[in-house]
Structure formats: structure tokens, C-alpha cells
N, C-alpha and C. Protein backbone atom coordinates (compact mmCIF):
# COMPACT_ATOMS: atom_id res chain seq x y z
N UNK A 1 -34.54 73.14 39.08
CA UNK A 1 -34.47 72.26 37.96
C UNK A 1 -35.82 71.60 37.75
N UNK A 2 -36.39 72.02 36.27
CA UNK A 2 -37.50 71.60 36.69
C UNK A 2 -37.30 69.65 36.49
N UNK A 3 -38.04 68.87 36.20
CA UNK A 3 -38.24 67.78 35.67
C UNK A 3 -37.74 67.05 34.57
N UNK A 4 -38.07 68.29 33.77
CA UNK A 4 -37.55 67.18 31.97
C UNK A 4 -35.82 67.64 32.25
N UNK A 5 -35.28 68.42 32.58
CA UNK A 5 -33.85 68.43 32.84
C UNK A 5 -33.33 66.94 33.89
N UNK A 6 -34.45 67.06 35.04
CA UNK A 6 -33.80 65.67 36.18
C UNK A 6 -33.42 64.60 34.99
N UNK A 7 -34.63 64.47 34.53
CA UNK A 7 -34.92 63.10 33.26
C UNK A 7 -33.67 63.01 32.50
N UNK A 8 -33.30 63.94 31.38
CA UNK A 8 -32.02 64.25 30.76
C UNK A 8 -30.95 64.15 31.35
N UNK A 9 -30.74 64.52 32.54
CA UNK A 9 -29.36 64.23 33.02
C UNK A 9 -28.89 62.96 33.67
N UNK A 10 -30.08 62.19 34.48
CA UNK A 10 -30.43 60.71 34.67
C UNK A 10 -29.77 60.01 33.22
N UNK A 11 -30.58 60.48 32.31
CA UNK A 11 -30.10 59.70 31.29
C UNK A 11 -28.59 59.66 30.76
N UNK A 12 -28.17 60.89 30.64
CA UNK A 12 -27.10 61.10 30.56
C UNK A 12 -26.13 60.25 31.51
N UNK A 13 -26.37 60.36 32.63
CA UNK A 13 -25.32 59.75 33.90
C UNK A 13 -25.60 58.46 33.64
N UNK A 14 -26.53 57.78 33.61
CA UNK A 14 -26.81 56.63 32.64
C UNK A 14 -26.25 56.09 31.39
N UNK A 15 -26.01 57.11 30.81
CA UNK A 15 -25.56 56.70 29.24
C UNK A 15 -23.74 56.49 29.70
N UNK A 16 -23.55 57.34 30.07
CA UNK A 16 -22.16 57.51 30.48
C UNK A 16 -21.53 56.36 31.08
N UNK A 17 -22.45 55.57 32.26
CA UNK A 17 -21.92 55.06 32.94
C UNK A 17 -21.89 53.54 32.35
N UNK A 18 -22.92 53.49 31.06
CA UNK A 18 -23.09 52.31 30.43
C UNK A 18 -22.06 52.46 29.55
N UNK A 19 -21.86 53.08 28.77
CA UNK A 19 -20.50 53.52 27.94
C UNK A 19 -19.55 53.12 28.66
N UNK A 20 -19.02 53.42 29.91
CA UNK A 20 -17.94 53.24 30.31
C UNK A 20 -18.01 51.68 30.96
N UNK A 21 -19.08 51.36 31.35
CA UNK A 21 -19.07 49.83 31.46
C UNK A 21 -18.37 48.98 30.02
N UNK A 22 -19.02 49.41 29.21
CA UNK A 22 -18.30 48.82 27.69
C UNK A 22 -17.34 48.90 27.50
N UNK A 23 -16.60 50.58 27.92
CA UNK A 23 -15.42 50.73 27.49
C UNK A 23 -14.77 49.92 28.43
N UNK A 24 -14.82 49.87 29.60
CA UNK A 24 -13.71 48.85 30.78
C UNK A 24 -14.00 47.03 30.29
N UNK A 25 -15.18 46.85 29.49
CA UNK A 25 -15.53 45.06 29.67
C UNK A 25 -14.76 44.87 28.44
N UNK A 26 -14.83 45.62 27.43
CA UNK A 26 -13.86 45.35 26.29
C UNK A 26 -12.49 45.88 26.42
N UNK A 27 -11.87 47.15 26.66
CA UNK A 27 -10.96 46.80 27.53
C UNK A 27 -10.22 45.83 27.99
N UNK A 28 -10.85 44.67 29.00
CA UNK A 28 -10.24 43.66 29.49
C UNK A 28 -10.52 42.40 28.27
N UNK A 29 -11.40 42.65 27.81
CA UNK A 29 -12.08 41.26 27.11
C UNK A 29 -11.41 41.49 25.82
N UNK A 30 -11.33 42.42 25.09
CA UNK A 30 -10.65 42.80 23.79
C UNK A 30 -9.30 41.83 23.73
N UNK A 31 -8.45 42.01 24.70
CA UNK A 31 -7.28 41.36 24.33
C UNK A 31 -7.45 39.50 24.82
N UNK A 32 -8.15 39.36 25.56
CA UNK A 32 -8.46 38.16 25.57
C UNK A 32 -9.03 37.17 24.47
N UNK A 33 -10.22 38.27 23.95
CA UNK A 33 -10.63 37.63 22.59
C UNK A 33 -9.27 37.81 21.59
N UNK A 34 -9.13 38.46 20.97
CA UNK A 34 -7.99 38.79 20.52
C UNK A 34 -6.87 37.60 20.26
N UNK A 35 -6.62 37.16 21.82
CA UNK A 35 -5.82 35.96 22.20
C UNK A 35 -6.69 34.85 21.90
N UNK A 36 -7.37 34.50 22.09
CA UNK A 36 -8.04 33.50 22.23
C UNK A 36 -8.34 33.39 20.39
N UNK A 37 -8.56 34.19 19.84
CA UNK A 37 -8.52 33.97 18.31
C UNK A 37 -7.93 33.91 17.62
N UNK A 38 -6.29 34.08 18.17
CA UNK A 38 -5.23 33.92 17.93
C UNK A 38 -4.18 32.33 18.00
N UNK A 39 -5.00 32.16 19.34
CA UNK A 39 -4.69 30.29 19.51
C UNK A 39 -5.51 29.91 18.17
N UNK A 40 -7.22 30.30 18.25
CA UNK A 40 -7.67 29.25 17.14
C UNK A 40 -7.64 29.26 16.02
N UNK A 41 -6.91 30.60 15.34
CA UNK A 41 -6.34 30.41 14.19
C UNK A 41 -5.00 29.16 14.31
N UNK A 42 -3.97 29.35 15.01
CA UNK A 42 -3.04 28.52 15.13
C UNK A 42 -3.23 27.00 15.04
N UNK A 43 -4.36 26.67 16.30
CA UNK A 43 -5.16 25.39 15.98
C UNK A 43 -5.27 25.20 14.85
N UNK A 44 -6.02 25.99 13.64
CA UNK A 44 -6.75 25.17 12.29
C UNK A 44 -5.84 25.37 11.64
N UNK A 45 -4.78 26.51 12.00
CA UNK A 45 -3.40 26.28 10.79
C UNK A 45 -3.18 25.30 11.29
N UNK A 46 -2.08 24.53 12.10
CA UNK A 46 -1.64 23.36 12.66
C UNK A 46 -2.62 21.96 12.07
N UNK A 47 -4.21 22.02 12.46
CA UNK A 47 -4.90 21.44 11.74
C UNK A 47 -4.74 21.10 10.43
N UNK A 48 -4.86 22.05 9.72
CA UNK A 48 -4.64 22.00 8.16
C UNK A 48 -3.31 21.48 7.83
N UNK A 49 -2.21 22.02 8.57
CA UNK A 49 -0.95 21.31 7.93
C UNK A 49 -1.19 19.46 8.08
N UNK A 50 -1.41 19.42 9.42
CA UNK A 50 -1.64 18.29 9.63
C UNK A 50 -2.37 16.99 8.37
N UNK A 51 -3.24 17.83 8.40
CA UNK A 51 -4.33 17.18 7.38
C UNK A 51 -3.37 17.11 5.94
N UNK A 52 -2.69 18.03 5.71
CA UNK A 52 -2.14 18.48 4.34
C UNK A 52 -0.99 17.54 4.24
N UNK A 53 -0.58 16.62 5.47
CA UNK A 53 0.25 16.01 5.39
C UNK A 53 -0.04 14.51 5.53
N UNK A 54 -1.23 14.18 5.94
CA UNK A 54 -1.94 13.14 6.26
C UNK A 54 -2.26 12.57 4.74
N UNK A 55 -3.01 14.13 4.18
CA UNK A 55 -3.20 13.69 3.05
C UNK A 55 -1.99 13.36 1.43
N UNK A 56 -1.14 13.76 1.59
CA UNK A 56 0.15 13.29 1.10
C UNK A 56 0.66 12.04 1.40
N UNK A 57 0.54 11.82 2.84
CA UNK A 57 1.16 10.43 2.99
C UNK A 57 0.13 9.57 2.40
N UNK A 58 -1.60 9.98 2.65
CA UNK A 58 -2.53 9.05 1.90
C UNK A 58 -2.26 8.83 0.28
N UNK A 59 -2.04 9.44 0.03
CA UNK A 59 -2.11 9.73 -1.54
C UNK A 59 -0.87 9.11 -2.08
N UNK A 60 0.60 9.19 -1.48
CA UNK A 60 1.74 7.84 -1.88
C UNK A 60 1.45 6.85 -1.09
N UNK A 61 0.73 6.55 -0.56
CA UNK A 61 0.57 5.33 0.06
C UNK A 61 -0.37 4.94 -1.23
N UNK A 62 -0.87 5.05 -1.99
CA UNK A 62 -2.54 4.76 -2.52
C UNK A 62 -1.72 4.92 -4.07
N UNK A 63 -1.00 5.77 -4.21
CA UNK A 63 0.10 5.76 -5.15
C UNK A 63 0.39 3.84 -5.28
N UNK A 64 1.43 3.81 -4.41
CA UNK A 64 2.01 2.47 -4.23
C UNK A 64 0.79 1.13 -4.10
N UNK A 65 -0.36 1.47 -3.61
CA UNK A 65 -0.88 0.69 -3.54
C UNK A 65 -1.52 0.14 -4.88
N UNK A 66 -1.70 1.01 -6.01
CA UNK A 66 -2.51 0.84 -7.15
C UNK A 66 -1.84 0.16 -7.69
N UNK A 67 0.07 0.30 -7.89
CA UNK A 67 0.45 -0.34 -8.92
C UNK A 67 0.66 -1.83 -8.01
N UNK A 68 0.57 -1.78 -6.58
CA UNK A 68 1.06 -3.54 -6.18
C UNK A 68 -0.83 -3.97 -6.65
N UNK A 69 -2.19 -3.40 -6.97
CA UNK A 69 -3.13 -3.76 -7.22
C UNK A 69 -2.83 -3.84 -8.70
N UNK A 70 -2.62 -3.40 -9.41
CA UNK A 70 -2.35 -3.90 -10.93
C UNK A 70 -1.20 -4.97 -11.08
N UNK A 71 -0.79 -4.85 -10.28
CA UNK A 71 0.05 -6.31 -10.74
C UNK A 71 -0.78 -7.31 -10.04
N UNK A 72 -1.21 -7.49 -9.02
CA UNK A 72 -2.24 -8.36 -8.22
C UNK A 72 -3.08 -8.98 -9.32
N UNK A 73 -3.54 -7.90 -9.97
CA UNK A 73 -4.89 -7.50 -11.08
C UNK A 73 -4.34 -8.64 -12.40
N UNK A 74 -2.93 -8.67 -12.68
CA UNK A 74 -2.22 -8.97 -13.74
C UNK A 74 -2.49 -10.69 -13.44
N UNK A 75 -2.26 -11.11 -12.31
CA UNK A 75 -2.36 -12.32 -11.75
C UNK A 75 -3.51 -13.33 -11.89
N UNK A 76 -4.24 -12.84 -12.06
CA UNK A 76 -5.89 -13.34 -13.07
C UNK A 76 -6.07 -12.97 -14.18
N UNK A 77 -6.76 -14.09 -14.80
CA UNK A 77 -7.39 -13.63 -16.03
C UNK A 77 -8.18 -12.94 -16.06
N UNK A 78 -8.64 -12.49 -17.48
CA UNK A 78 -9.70 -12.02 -17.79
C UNK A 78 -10.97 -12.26 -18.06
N UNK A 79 -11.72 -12.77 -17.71
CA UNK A 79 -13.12 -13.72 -17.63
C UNK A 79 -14.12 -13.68 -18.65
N UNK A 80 -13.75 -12.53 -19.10
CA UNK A 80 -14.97 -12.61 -20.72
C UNK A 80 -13.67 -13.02 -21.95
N UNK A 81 -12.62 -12.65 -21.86
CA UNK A 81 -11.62 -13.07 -22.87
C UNK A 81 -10.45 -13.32 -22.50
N UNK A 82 -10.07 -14.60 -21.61
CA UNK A 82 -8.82 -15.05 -21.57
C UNK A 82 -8.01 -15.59 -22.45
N UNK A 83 -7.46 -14.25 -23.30
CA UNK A 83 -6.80 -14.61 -24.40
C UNK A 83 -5.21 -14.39 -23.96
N UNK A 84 -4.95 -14.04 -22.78
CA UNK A 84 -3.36 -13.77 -22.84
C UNK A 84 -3.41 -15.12 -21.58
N UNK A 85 -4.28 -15.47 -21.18
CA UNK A 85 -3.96 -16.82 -20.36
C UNK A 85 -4.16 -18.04 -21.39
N UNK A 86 -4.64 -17.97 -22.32
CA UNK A 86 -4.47 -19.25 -23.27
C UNK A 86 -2.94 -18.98 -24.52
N UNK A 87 -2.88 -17.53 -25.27
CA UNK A 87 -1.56 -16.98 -25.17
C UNK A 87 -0.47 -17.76 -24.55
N UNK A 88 -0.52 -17.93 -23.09
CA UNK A 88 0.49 -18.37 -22.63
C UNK A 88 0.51 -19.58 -22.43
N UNK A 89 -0.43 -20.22 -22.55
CA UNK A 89 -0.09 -21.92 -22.82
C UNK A 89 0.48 -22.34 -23.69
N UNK A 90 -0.19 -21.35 -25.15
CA UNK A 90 0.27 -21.90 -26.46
C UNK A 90 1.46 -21.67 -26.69
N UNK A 91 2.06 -20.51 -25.85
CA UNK A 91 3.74 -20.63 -25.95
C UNK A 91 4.71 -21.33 -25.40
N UNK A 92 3.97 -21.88 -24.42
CA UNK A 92 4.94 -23.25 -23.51
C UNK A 92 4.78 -23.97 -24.54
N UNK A 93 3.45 -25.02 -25.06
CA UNK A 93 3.36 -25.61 -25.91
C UNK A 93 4.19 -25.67 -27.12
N UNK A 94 4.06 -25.02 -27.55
CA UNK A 94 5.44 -24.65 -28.60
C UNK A 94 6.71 -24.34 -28.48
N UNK A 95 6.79 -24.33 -27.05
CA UNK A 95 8.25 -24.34 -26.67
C UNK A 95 8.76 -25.92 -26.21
N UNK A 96 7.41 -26.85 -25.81
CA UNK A 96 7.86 -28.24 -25.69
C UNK A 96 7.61 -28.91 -26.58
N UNK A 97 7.17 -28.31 -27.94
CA UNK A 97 6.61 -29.02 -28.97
C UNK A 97 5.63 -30.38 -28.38
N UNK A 98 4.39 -29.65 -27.80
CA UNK A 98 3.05 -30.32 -27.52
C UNK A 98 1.65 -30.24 -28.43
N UNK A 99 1.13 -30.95 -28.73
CA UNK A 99 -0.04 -30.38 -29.34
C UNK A 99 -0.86 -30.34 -28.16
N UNK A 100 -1.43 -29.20 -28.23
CA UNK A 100 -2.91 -29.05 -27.35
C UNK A 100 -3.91 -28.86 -27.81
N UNK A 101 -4.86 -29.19 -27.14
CA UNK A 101 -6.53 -28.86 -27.17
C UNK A 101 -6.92 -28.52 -26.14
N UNK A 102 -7.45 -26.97 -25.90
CA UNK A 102 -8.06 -26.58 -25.40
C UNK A 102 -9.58 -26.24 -25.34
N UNK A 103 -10.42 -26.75 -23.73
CA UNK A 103 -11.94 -26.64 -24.14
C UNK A 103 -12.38 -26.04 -23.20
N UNK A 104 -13.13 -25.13 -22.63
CA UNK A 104 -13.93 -24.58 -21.43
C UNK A 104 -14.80 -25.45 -20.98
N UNK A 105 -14.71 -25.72 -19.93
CA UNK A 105 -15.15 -26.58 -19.04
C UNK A 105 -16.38 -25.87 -17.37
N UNK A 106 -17.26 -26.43 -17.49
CA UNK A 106 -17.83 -26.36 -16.17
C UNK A 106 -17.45 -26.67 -15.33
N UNK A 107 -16.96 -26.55 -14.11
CA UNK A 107 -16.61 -26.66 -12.84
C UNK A 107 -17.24 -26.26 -11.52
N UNK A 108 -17.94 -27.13 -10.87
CA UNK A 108 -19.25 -26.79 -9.82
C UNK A 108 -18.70 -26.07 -9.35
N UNK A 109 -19.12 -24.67 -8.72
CA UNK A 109 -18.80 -23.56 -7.58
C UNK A 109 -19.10 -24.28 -6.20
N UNK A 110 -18.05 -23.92 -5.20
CA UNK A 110 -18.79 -24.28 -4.18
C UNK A 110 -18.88 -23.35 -3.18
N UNK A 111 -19.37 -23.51 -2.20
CA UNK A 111 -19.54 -22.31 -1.11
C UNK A 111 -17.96 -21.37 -0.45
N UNK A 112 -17.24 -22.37 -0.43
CA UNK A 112 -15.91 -22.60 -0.02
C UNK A 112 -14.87 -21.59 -1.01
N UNK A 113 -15.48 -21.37 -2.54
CA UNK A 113 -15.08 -21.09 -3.53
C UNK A 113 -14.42 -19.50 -3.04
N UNK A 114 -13.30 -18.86 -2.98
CA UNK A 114 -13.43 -17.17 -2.96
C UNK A 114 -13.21 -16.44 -3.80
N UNK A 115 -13.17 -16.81 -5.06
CA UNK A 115 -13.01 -16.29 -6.19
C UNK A 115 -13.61 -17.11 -7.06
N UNK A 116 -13.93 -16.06 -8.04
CA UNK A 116 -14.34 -16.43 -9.47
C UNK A 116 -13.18 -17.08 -10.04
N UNK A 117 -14.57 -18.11 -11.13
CA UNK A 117 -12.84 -19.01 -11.70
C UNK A 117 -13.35 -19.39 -13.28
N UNK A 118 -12.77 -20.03 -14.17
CA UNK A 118 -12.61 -20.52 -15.47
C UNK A 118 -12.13 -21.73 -15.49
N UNK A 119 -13.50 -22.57 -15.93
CA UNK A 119 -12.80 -23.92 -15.91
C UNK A 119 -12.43 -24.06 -17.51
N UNK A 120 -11.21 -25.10 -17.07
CA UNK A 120 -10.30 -25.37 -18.64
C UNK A 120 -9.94 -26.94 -18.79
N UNK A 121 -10.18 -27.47 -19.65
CA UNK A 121 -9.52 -28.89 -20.18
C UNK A 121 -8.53 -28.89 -21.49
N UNK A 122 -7.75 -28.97 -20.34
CA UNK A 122 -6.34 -29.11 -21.15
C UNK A 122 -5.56 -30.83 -22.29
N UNK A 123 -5.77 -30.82 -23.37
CA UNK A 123 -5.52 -32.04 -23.80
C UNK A 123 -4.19 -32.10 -23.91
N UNK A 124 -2.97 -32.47 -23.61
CA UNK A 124 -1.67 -32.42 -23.92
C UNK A 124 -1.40 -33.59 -24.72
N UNK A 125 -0.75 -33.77 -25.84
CA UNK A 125 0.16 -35.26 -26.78
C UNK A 125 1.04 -34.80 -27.00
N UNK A 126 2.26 -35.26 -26.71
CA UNK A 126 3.75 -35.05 -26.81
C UNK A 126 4.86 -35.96 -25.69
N UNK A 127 5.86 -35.97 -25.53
CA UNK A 127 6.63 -36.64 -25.00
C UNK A 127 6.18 -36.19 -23.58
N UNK A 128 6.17 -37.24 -22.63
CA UNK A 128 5.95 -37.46 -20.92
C UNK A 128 7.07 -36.11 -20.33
N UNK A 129 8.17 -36.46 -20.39
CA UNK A 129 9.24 -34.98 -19.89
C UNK A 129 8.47 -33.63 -20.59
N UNK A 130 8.26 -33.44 -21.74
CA UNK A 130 7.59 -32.47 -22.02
C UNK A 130 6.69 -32.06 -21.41
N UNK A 131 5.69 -32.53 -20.89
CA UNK A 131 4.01 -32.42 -20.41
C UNK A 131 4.44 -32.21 -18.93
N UNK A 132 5.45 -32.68 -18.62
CA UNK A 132 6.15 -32.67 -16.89
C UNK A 132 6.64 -30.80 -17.05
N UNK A 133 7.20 -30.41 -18.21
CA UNK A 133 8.06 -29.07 -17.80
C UNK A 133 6.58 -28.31 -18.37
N UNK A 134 5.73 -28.43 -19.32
CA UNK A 134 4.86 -27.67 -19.34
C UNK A 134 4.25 -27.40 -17.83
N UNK A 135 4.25 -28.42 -17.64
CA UNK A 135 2.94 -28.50 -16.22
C UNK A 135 3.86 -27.46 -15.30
N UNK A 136 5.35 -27.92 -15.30
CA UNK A 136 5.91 -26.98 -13.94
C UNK A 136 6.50 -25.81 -14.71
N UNK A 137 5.81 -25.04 -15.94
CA UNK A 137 5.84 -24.17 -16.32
C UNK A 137 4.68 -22.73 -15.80
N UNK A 138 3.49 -23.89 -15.98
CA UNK A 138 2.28 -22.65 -15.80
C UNK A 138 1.99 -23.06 -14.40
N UNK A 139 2.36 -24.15 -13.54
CA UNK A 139 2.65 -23.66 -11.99
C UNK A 139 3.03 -22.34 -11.72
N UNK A 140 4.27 -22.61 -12.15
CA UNK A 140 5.37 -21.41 -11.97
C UNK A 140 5.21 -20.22 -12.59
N UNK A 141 3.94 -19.78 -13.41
CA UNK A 141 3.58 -18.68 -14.41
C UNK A 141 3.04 -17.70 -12.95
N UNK A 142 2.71 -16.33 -13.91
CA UNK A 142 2.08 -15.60 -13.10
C UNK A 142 0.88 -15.82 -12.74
N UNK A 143 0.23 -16.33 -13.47
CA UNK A 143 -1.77 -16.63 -13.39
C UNK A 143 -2.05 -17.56 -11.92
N UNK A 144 -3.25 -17.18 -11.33
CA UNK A 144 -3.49 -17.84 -10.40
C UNK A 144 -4.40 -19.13 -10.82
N UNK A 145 -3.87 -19.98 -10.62
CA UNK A 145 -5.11 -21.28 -10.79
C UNK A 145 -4.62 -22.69 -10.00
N UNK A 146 -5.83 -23.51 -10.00
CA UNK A 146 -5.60 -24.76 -9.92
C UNK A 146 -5.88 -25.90 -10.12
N UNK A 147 -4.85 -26.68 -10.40
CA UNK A 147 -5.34 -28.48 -11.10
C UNK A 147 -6.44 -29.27 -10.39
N UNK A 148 -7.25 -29.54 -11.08
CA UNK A 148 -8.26 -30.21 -10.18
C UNK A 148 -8.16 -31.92 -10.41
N UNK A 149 -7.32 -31.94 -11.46
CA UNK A 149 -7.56 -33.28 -12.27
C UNK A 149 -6.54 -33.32 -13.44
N UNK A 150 -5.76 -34.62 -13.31
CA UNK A 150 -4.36 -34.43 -14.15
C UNK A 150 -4.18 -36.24 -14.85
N UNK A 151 -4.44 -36.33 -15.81
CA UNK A 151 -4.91 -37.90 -16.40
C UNK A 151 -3.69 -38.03 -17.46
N UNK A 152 -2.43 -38.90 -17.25
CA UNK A 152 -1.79 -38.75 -18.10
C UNK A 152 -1.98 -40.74 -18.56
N UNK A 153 -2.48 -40.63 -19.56
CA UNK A 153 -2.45 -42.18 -20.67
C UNK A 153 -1.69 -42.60 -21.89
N UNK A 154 -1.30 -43.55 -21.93
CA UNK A 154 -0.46 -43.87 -23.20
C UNK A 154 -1.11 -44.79 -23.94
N UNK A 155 -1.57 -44.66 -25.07
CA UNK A 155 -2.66 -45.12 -26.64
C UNK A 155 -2.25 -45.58 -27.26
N UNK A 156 -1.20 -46.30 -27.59
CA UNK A 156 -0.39 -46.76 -28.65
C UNK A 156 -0.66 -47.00 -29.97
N UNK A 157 -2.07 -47.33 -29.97
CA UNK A 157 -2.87 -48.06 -30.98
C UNK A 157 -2.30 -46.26 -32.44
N UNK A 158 -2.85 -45.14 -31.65
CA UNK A 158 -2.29 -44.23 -32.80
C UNK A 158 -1.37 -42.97 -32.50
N UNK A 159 -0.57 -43.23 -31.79
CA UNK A 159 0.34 -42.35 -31.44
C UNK A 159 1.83 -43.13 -30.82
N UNK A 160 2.50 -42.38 -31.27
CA UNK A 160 4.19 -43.32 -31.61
C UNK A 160 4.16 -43.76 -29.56
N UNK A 161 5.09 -45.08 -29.79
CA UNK A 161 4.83 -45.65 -28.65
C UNK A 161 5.42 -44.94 -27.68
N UNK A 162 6.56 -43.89 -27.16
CA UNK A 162 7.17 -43.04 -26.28
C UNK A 162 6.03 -42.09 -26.14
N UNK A 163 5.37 -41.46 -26.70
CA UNK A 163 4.24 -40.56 -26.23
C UNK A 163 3.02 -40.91 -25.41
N UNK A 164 2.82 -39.57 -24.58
CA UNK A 164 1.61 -39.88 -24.22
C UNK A 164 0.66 -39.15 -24.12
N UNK A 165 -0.73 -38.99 -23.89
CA UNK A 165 -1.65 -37.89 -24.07
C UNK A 165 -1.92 -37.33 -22.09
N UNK A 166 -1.80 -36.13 -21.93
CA UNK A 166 -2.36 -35.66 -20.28
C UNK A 166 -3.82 -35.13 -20.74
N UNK A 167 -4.26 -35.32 -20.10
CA UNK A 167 -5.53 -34.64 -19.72
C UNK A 167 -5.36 -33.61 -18.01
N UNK A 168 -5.52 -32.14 -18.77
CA UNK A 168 -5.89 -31.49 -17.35
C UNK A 168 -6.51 -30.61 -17.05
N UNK A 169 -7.43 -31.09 -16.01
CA UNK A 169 -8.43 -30.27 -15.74
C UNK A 169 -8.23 -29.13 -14.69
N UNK A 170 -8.27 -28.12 -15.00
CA UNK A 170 -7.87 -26.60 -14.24
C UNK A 170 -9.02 -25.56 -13.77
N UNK A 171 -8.69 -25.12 -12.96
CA UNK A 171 -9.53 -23.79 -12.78
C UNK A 171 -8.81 -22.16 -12.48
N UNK A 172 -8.95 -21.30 -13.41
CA UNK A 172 -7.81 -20.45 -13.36
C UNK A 172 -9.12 -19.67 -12.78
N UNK A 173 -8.09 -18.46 -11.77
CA UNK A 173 -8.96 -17.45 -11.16
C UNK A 173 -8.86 -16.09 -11.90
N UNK A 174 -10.34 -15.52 -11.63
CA UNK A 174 -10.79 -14.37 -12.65
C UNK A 174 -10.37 -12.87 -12.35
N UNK A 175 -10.26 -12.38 -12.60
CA UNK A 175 -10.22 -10.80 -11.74
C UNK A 175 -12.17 -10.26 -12.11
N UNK A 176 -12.49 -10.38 -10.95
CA UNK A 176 -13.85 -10.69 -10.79
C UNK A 176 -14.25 -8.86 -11.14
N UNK A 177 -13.66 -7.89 -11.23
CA UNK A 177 -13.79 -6.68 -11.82
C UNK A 177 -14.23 -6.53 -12.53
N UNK A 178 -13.01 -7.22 -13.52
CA UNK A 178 -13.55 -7.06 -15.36
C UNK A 178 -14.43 -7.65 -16.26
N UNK A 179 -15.03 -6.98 -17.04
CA UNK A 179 -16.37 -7.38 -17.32
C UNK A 179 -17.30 -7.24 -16.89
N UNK A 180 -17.74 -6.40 -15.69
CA UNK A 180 -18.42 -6.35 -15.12
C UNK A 180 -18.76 -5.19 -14.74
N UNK A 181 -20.27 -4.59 -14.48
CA UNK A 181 -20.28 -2.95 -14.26
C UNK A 181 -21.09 -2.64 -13.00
């Protein structure tokens, strides 16, 4: 035999024996991977449901949460046009037959303050019981605010002697959102 045959068949017995190394390592390893890619599909399915359910419960939770935030939202005025919080004075008012005057008022902020607010001076003239059920009307309203200052006087000089005039000074809170970008 000369040489270039030794070489060739070396290689050969070589090639063979590397081949069959492959064929026996995959062999054993084939079904392992196999398995093993079989758990981690299962994992990211399981994953995904998970998530798919996480995210459902997020989403009626966030559901429910928007509309208890719009009614929250409903609970303040509106700060560039509180027209459905003066709206609703003027309908107590006219339901106790009061005259009012209403004026926007400054009211110092203070550090303490946690919301935005609207100051209001409320003039009330009409009967004392009246100005009593107004007052424990817009207590009792939806709007958030509060009396800072409540001046009730009786004038006789030009208004019938059973009447009297309130003065009240308020601060209703804003929904600090609106109006704003």
C-alpha cells in the first residue's frame, strides 16, 4: 500500500468514526433537546395564558376604575367655566326663593392647600330658614368645597324686617385636569 492510499483510508476511518460520534451524541441529545423544547414551549404557553389573563383582569379592573374616576371627576368643578356649579346654586335659590349674588373671589393658597380651588362670594337675601336649607343643600350637593366664612346680618333700614342678608365665602375644589394641557 503505497502512501496516498494509508492517507485515504486514515481519513476515511476518521470520517466514519466522527460521523458516528454525531450519529450516537444526537442520538442521545436529540430527544433531550426535543424534550427540553417541549417544556419551553409549555412554559411561554402557560406564560402567555397567564399574562392573557392578568391582562383581562387589568383591563376590568381599569374598566371599573374609569367610571368610579368620572364620577370622582363629576365631584369638582370645572375651573375655566363653572357653569354647572353656579347652575346649581341658582336652582336651590329658586327653589328657596333667595336672591343671590354671585362674585369670584381670591382666596390665599396655602402650602397645606391639596387641591386647586375657586373662590366664591355668595350674597344670600331671603328668609333666615331659607338661607339655613340652601346652605344644608350645597353641603349635601355633589361638589366638593368649603365655607371659609358665613356672615348672616339683618338691615332693616331696606329690606322687610323678617329677612336677612348671608354672606358666604367658599372655596369649591377644581378638577385640576381640565383646562389644562
Amino acid at each position: 500500500m503505497n502512501l496516498r492510499k494509508k492517507i485515504f483510508l486514515i481519513f476515511i476511518i476518521f470520517g466514519t468514526i466522527s460521523i458516528a460520534i454525531l450519529v450516537f451524541i444526537f442520538w442521545y441529545l436529540f430527544p433531550a433537546i426535543k424534550e427540553a423544547s417541549k417544556e419551553l414551549t409549555l412554559t411561554e404557553l402557560s406564560l402567555l395564558s397567564t399574562n392573557n389573563e392578568q391582562s383581562e383582569q387589568i383591563k376590568n379592573t381599569y374598566e371599573k376604575m374609569k367610571q368610579d374616576y368620572q364620577k370622582i371627576g363629576d365631584l369638582f368643578s370645572n375651573p375655566t367655566t363653572p357653569l354647572n356649579l353656579i347652575s346649581f346654586w341658582e336652582k336651590i335659590t329658586g327653589e328657596e326663593k333667595l336672591i343671590m349674588k354671585i362674585s369670584p373671589i381670591t382666596i390665599k393658597e396655602y402650602k397645606y392647600d391639596l387641591w386647586k380651588f375657586l373662590g366664591f362670594e355668595i350674597t344670600l337675601s331671603g328668609y333666615f330658614v331659607n338661607i339655613q336649607r340652601f346652605i344644608e343643600k350645597i353641603e349635601n350637593s355633589k361638589y366638593f368645597f368649603e365655607i371659609n366664612s358665613l356672615v348672616i346680618k339683618k338691615d332693616s333700614t331696606d329690606q322687610k324686617l323678617d329677612e336677612v342678608t348671608a354672606i358666604i365665602l367658599l372655596k369649591t375644589y377644581t378638577n385640576q385636569n381640565e383646562g389644562q394641557n
